[in-house]
C-alpha atoms as a PDB file:
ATOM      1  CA  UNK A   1      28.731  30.524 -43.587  1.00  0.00           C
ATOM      2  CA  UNK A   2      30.165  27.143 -44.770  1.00  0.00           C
ATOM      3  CA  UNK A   3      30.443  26.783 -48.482  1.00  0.00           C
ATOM      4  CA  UNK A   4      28.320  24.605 -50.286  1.00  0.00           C
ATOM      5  CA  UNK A   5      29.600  21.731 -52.786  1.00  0.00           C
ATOM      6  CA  UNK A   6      28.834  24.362 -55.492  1.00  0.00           C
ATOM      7  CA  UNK A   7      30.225  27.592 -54.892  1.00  0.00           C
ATOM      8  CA  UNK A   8      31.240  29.723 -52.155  1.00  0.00           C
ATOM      9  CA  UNK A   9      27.766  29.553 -50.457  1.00  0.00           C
ATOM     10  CA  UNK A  10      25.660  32.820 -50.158  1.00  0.00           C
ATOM     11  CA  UNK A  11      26.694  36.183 -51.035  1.00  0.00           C
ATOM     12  CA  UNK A  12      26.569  39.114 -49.867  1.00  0.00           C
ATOM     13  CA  UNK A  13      24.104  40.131 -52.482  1.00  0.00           C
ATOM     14  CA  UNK A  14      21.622  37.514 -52.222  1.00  0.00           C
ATOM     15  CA  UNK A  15      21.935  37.880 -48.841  1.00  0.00           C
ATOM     16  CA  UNK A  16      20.448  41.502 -49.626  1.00  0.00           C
ATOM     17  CA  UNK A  17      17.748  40.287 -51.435  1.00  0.00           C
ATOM     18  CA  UNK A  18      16.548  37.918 -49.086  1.00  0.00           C
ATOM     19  CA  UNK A  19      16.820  39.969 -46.172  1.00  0.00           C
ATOM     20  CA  UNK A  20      14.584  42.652 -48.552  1.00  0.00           C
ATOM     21  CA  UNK A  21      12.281  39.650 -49.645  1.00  0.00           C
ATOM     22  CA  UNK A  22      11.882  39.042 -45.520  1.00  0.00           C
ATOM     23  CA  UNK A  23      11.400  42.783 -45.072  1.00  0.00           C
ATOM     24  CA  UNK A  24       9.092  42.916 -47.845  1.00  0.00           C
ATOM     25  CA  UNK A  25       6.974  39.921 -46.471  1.00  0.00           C
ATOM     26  CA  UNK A  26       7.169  41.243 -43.446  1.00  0.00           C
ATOM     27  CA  UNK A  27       4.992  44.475 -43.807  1.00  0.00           C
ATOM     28  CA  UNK A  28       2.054  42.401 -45.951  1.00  0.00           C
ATOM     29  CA  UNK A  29       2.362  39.906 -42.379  1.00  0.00           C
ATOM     30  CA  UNK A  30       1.687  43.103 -40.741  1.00  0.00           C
ATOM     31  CA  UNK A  31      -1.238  44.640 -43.433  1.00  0.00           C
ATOM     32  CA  UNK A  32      -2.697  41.577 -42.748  1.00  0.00           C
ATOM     33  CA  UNK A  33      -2.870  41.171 -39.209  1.00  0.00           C
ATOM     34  CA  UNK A  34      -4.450  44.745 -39.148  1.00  0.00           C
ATOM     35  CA  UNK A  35      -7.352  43.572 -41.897  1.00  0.00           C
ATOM     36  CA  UNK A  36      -7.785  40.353 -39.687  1.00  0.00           C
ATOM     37  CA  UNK A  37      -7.925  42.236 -36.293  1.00  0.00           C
ATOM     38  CA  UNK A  38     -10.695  44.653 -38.084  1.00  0.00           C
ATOM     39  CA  UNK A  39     -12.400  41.412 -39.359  1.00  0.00           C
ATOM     40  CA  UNK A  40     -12.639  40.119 -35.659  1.00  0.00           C
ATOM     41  CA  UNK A  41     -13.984  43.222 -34.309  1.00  0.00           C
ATOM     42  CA  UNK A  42     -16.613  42.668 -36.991  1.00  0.00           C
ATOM     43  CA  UNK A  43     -17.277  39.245 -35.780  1.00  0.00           C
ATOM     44  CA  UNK A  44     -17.919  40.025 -32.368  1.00  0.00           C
ATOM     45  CA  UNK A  45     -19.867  43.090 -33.125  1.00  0.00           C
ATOM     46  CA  UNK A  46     -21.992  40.301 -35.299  1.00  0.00           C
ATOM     47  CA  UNK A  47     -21.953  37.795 -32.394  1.00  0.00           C
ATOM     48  CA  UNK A  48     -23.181  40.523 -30.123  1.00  0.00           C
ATOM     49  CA  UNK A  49     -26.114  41.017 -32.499  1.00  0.00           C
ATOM     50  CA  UNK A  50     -26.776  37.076 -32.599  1.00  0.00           C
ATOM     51  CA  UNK A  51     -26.974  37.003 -29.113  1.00  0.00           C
ATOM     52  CA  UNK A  52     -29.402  39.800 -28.941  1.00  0.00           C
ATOM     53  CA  UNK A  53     -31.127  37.678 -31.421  1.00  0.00           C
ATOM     54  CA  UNK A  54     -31.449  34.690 -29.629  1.00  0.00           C
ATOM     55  CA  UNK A  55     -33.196  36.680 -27.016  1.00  0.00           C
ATOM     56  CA  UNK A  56     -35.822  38.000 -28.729  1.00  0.00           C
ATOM     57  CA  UNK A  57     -36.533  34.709 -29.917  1.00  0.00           C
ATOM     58  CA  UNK A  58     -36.765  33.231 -26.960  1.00  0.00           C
ATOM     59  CA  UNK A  59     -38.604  35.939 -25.234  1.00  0.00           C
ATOM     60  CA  UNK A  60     -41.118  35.485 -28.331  1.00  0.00           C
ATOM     61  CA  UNK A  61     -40.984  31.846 -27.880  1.00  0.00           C
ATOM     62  CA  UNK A  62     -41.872  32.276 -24.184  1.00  0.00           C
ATOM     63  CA  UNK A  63     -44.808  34.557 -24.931  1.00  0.00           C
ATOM     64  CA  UNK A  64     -46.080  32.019 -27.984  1.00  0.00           C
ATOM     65  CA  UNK A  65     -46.141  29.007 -24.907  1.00  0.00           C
ATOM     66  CA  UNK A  66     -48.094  31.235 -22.529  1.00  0.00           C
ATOM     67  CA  UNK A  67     -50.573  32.083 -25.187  1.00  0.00           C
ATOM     68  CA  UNK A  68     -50.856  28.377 -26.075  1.00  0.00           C
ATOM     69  CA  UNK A  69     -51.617  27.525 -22.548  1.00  0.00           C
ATOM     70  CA  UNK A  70     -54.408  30.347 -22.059  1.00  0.00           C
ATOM     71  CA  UNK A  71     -56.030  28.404 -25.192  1.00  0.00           C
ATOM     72  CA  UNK A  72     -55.326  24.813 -23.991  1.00  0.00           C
ATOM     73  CA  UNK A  73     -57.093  26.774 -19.771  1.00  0.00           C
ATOM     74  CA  UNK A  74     -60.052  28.132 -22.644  1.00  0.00           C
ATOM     75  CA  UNK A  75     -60.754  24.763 -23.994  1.00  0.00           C
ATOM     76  CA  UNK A  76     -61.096  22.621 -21.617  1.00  0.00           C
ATOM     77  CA  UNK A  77     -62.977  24.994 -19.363  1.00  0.00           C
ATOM     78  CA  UNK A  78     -66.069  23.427 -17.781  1.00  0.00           C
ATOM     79  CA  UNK A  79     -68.449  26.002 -18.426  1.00  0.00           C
ATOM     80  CA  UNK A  80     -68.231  25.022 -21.982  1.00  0.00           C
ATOM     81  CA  UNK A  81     -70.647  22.161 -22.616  1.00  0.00           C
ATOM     82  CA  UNK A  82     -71.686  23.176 -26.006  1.00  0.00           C
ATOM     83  CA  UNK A  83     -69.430  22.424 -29.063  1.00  0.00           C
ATOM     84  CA  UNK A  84     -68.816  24.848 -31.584  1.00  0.00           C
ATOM     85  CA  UNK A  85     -70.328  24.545 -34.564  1.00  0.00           C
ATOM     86  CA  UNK A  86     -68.621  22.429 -37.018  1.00  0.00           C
ATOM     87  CA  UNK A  87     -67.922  23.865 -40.491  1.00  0.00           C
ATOM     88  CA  UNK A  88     -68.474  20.567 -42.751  1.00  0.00           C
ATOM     89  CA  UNK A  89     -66.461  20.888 -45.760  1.00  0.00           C
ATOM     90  CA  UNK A  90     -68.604  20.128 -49.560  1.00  0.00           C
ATOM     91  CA  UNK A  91     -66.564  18.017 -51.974  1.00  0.00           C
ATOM     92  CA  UNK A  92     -67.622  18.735 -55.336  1.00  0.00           C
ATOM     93  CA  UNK A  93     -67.069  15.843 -57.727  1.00  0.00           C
END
């Protein structure tokens, strides 16, 4: 290494410490990547639930139309002639 306008550069001792900062740094890099590899096993384990989700929903959603339309067939059927009675509502002043 070159030396610097200061000194003789870096020494062998900071060199040490650096390379045991590095080293240091290196394993919490590692800790990490294990927590965030768990944390995306999580996620897709949640997306696969979501997905489920969105089935049901639409499956219920499906099932709600149908049910609308057998009311909308009931309604308008021609056999009915006859309204239903209407409930009037009282206002009490």
């Amino acid at each position: 290494m070159m030396p610097g306008p200061s000194g003789p550069g870096i020494t062998p001792r900071r060199a040490g410490l650096h390379a045991g900062h590095c080293a240091e740094k290196a394993g919490h890099c590692a800790e990490k990547a294990g927590h965030c590899a768990e944390k995306a096993g999580h996620c897709a384990e949640k997306a696969g639930h979501c997905a489920e989700k969105a089935g049901h929903r639409a499956e219920k959603a499906e099932r709600h139309a149908e049910k609308a339309e057998k009311g909308r067939a009931k309604r308008s059927a021609p056999h009915r002639e006859t309204p239903g009675i209407a409930v009037r509502k009282v206002v009490h002043n």
